[in-house]
N, C-alpha and C. Protein backbone atom coordinates (compact mmCIF):
# COMPACT_ATOMS: atom_id res chain seq x y z
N UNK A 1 -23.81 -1.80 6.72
CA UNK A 1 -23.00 -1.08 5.75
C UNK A 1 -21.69 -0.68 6.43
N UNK A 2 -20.99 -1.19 5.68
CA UNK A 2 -19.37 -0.49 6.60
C UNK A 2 -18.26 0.43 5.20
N UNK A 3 -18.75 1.38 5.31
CA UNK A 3 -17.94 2.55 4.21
C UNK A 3 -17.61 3.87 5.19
N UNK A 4 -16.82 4.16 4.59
CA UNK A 4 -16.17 5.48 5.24
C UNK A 4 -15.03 5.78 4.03
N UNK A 5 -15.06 7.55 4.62
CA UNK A 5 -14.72 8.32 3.87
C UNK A 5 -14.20 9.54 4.47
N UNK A 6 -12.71 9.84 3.95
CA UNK A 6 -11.64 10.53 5.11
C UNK A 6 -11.01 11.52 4.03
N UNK A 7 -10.60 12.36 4.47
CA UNK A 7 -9.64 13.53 3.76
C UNK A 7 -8.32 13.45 4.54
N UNK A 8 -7.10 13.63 4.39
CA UNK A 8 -6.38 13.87 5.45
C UNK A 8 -5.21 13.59 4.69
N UNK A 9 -3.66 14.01 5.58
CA UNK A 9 -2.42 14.22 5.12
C UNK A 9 -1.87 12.79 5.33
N UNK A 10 -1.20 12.21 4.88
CA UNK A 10 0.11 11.20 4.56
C UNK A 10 0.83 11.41 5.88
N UNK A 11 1.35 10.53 6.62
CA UNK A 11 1.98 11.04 7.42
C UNK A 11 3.51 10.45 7.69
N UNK A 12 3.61 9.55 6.52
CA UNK A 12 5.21 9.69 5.42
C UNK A 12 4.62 8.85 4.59
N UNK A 13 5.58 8.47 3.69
CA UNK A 13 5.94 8.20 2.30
C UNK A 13 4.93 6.98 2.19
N UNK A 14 4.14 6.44 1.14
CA UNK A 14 3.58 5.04 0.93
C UNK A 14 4.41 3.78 0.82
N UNK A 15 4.11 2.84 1.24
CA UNK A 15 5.56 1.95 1.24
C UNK A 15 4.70 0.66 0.38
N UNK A 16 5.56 0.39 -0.29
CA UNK A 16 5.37 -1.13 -0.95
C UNK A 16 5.31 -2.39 -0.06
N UNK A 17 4.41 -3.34 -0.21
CA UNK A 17 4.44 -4.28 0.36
C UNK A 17 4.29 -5.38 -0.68
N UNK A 18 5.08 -6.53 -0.90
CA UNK A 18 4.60 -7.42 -2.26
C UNK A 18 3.93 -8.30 -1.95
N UNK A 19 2.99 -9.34 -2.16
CA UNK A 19 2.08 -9.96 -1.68
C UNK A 19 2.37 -11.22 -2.63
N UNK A 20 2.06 -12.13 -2.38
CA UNK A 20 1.95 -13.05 -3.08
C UNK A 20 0.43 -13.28 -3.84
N UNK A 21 -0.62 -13.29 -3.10
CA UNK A 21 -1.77 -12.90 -3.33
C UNK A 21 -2.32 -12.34 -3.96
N UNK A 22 -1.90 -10.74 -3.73
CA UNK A 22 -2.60 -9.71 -3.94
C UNK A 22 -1.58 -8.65 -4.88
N UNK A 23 -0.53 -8.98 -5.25
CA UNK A 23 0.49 -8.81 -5.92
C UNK A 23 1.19 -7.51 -5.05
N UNK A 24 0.84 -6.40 -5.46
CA UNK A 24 1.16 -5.42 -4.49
C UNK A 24 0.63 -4.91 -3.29
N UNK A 25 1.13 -4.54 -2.37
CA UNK A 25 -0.30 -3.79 -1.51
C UNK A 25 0.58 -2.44 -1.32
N UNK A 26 0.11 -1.28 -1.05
CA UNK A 26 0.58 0.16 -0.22
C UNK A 26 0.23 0.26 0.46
N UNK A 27 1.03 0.34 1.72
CA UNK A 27 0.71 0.86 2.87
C UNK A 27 0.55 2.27 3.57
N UNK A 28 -0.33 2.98 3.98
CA UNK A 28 0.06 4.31 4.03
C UNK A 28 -0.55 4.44 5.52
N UNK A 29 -0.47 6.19 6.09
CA UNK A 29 -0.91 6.48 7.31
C UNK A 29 -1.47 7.74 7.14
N UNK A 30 -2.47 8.26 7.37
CA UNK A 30 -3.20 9.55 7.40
C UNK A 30 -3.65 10.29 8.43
N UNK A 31 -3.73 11.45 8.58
CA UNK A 31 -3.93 12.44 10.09
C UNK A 31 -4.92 12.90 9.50
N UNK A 32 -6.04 13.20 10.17
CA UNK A 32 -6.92 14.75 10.30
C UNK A 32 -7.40 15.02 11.44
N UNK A 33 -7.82 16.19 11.49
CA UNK A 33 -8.12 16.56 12.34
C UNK A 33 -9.94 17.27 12.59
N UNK A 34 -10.17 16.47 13.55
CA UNK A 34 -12.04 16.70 13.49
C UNK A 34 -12.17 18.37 13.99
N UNK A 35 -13.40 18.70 13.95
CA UNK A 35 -14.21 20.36 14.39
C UNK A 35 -13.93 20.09 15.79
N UNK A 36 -13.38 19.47 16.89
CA UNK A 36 -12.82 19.57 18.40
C UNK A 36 -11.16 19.75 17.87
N UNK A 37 -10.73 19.97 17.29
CA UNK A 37 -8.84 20.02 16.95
C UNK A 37 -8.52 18.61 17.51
N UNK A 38 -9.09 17.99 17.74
CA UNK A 38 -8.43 16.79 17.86
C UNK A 38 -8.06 15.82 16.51
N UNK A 39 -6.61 15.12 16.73
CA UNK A 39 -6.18 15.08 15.77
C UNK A 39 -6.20 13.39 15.81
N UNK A 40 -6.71 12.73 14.53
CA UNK A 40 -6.46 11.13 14.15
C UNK A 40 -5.80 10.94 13.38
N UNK A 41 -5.55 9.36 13.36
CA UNK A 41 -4.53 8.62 12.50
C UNK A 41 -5.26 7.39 12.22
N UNK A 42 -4.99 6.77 10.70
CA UNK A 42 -5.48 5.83 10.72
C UNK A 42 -4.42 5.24 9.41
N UNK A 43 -4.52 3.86 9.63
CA UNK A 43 -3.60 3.23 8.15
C UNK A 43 -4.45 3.06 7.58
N UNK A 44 -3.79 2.96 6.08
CA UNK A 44 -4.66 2.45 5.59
C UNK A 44 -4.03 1.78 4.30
N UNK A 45 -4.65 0.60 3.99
CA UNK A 45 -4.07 0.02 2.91
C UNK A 45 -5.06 -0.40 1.08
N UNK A 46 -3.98 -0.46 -0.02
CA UNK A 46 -4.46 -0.25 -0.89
C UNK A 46 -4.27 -1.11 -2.06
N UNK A 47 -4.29 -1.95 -2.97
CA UNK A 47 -4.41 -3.10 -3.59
C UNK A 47 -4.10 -2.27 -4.65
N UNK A 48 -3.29 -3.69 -5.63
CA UNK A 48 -3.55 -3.34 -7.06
C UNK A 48 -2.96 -2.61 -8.03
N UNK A 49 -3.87 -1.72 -9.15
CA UNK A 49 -2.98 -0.64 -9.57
C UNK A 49 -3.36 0.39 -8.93
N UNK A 50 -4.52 0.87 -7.78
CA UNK A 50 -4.76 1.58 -6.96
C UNK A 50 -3.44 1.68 -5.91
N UNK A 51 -3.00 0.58 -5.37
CA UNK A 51 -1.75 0.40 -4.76
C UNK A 51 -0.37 1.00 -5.76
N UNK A 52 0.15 0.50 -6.89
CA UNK A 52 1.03 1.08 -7.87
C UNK A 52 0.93 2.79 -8.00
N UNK A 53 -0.01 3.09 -8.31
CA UNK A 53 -0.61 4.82 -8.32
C UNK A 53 -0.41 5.60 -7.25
N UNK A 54 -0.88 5.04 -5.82
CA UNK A 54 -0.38 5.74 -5.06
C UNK A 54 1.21 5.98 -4.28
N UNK A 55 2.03 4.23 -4.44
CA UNK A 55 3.66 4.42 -4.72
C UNK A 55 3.89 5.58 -5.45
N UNK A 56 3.98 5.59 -6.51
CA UNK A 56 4.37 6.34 -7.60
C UNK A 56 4.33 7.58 -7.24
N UNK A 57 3.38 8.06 -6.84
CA UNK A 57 2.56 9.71 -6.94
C UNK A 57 2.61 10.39 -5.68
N UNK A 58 2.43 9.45 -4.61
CA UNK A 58 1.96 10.85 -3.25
C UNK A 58 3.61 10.22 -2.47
N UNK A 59 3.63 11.14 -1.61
CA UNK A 59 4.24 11.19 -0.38
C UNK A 59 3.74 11.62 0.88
N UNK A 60 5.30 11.73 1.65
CA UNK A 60 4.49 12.24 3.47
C UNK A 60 4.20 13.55 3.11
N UNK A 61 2.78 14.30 3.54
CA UNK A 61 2.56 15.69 3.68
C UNK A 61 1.30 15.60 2.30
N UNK A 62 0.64 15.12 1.35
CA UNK A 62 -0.13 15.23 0.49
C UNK A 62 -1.29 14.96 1.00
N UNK A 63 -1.87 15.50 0.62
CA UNK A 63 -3.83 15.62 0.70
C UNK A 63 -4.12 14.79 -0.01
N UNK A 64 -5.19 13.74 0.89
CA UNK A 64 -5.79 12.87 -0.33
C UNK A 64 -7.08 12.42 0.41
N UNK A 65 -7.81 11.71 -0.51
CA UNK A 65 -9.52 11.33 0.16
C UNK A 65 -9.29 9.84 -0.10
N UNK A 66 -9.66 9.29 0.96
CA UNK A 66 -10.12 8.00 1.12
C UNK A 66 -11.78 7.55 0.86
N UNK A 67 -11.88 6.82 0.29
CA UNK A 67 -13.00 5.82 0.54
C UNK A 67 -12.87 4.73 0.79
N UNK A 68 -13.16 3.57 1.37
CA UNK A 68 -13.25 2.40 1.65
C UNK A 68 -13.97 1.92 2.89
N UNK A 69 -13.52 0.87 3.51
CA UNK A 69 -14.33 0.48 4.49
C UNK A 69 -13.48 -0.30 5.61
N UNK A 70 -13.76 0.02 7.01
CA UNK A 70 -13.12 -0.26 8.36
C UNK A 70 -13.13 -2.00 8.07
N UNK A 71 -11.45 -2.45 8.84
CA UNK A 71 -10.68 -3.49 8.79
C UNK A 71 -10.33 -3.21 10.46
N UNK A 72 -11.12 -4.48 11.33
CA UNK A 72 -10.27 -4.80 12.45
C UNK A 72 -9.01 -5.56 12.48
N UNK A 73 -7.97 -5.63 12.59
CA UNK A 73 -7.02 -6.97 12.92
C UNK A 73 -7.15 -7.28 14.59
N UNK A 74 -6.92 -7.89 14.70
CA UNK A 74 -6.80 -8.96 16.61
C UNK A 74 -5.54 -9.17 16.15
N UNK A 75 -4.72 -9.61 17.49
CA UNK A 75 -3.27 -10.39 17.54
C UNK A 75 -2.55 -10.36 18.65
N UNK A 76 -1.69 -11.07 19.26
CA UNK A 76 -1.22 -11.20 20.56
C UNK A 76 0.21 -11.01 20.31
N UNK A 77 0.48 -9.89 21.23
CA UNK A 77 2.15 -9.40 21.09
C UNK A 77 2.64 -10.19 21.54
N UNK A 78 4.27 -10.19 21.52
CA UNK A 78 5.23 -11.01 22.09
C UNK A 78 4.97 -11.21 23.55
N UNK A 79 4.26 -10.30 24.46
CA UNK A 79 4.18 -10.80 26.00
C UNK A 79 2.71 -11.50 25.92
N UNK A 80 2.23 -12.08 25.10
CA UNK A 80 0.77 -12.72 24.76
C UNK A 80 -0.34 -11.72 25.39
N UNK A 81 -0.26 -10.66 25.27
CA UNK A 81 -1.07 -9.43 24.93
C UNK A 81 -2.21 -9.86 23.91
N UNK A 82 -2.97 -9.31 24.32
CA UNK A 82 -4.45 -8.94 22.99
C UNK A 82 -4.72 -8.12 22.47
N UNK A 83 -4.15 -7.76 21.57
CA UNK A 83 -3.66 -6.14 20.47
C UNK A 83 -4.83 -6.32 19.52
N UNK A 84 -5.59 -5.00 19.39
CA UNK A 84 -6.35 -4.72 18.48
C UNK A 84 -6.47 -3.38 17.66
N UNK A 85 -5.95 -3.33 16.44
CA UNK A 85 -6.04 -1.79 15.33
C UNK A 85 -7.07 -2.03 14.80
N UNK A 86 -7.51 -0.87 13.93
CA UNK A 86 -8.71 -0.70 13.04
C UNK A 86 -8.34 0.04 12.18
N UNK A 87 -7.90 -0.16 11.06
CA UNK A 87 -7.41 0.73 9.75
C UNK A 87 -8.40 0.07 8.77
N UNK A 88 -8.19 1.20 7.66
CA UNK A 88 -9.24 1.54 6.58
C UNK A 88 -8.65 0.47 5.36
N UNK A 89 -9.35 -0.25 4.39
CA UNK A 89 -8.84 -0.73 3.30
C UNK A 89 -9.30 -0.23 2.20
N UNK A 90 -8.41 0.55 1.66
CA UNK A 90 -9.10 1.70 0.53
C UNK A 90 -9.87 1.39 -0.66
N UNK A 91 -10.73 1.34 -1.23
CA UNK A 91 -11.48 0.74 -2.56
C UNK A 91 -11.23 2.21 -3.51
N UNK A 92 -10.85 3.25 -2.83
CA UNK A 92 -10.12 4.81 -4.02
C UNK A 92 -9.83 5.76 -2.89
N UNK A 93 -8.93 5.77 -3.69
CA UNK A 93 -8.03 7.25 -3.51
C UNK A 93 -8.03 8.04 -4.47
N UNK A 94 -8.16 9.76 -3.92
CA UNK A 94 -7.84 10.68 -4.74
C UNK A 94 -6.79 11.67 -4.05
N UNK A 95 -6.40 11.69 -5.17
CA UNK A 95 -5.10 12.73 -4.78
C UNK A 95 -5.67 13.90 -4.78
N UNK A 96 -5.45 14.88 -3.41
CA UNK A 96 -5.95 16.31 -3.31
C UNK A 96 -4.86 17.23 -3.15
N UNK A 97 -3.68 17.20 -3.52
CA UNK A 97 -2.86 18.06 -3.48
C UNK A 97 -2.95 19.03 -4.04
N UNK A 98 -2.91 20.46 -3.78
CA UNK A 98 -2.53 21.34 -4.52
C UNK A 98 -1.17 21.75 -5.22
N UNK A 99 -1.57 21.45 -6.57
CA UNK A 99 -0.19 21.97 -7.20
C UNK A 99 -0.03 24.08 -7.20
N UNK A 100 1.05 24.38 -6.40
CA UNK A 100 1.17 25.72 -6.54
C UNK A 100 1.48 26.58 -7.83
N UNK A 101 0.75 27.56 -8.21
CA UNK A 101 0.33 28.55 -9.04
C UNK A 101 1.53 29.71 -9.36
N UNK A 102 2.13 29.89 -10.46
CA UNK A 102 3.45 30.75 -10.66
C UNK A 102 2.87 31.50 -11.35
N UNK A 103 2.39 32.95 -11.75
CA UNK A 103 1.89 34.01 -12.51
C UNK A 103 3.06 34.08 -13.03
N UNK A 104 3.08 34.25 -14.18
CA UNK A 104 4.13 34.82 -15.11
C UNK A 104 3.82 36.83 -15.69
N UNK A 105 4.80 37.40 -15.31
CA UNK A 105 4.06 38.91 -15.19
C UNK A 105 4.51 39.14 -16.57
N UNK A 106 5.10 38.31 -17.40
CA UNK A 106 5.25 39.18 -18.87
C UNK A 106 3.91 38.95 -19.65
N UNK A 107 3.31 38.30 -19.22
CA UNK A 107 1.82 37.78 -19.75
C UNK A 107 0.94 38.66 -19.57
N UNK A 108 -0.01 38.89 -20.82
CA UNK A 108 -1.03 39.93 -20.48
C UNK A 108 -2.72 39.27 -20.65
């Protein structure tokens, strides 16, 4: 079984990627931080109109939950290096932002 499931902040803006394939993809990056304060990052990318929704809607600094499931890439840098990431490929996102609360005091 390979699923996982993350809470965590944007750590800028979602960026469009156009695909030929896959029509759109979003690319994004997320921080949290585990019960040791240590702090992660992970990309993560998003298809579709799941991809369109999150363009549109979040930015850097928004709360959101991931689900999906771990993506290795391999690849050899320009000095023929053996580079390896592990980012998430999202199957949903939810937006957890809090929208802030204005009391209106003429209201009873």
């Amino acid at each position: 079984m390979n699923e996982v499931m993350l809470i965590g902040r944007l750590t800028y803006d979602p960026e469009a990627v156009p695909s030929e394939t896959a029509g759109i993809i979003c690319r994004m990056r997320i921080a949290f931080t585990d019960r040791k304060d240590k702090t992660h990052f992970f990309r993560v990318v998003a298809f579709g109109k799941q991809a369109e929704s999150c363009i549109n809607n979040l930015s850097k600094g928004d709360l959101i939950g991931i689900v999906g499931r771990l993506e290795q890439n391999t690849w050899q840098d320009k000095e023929g290096n053996k580079r390896e990431s592990v980012g998430i490929v999202a199957t949903h996102v939810d937006f957890l932002r809090v929208k802030s609360f204005r009391r209106n005091d003429d209201e009873d």
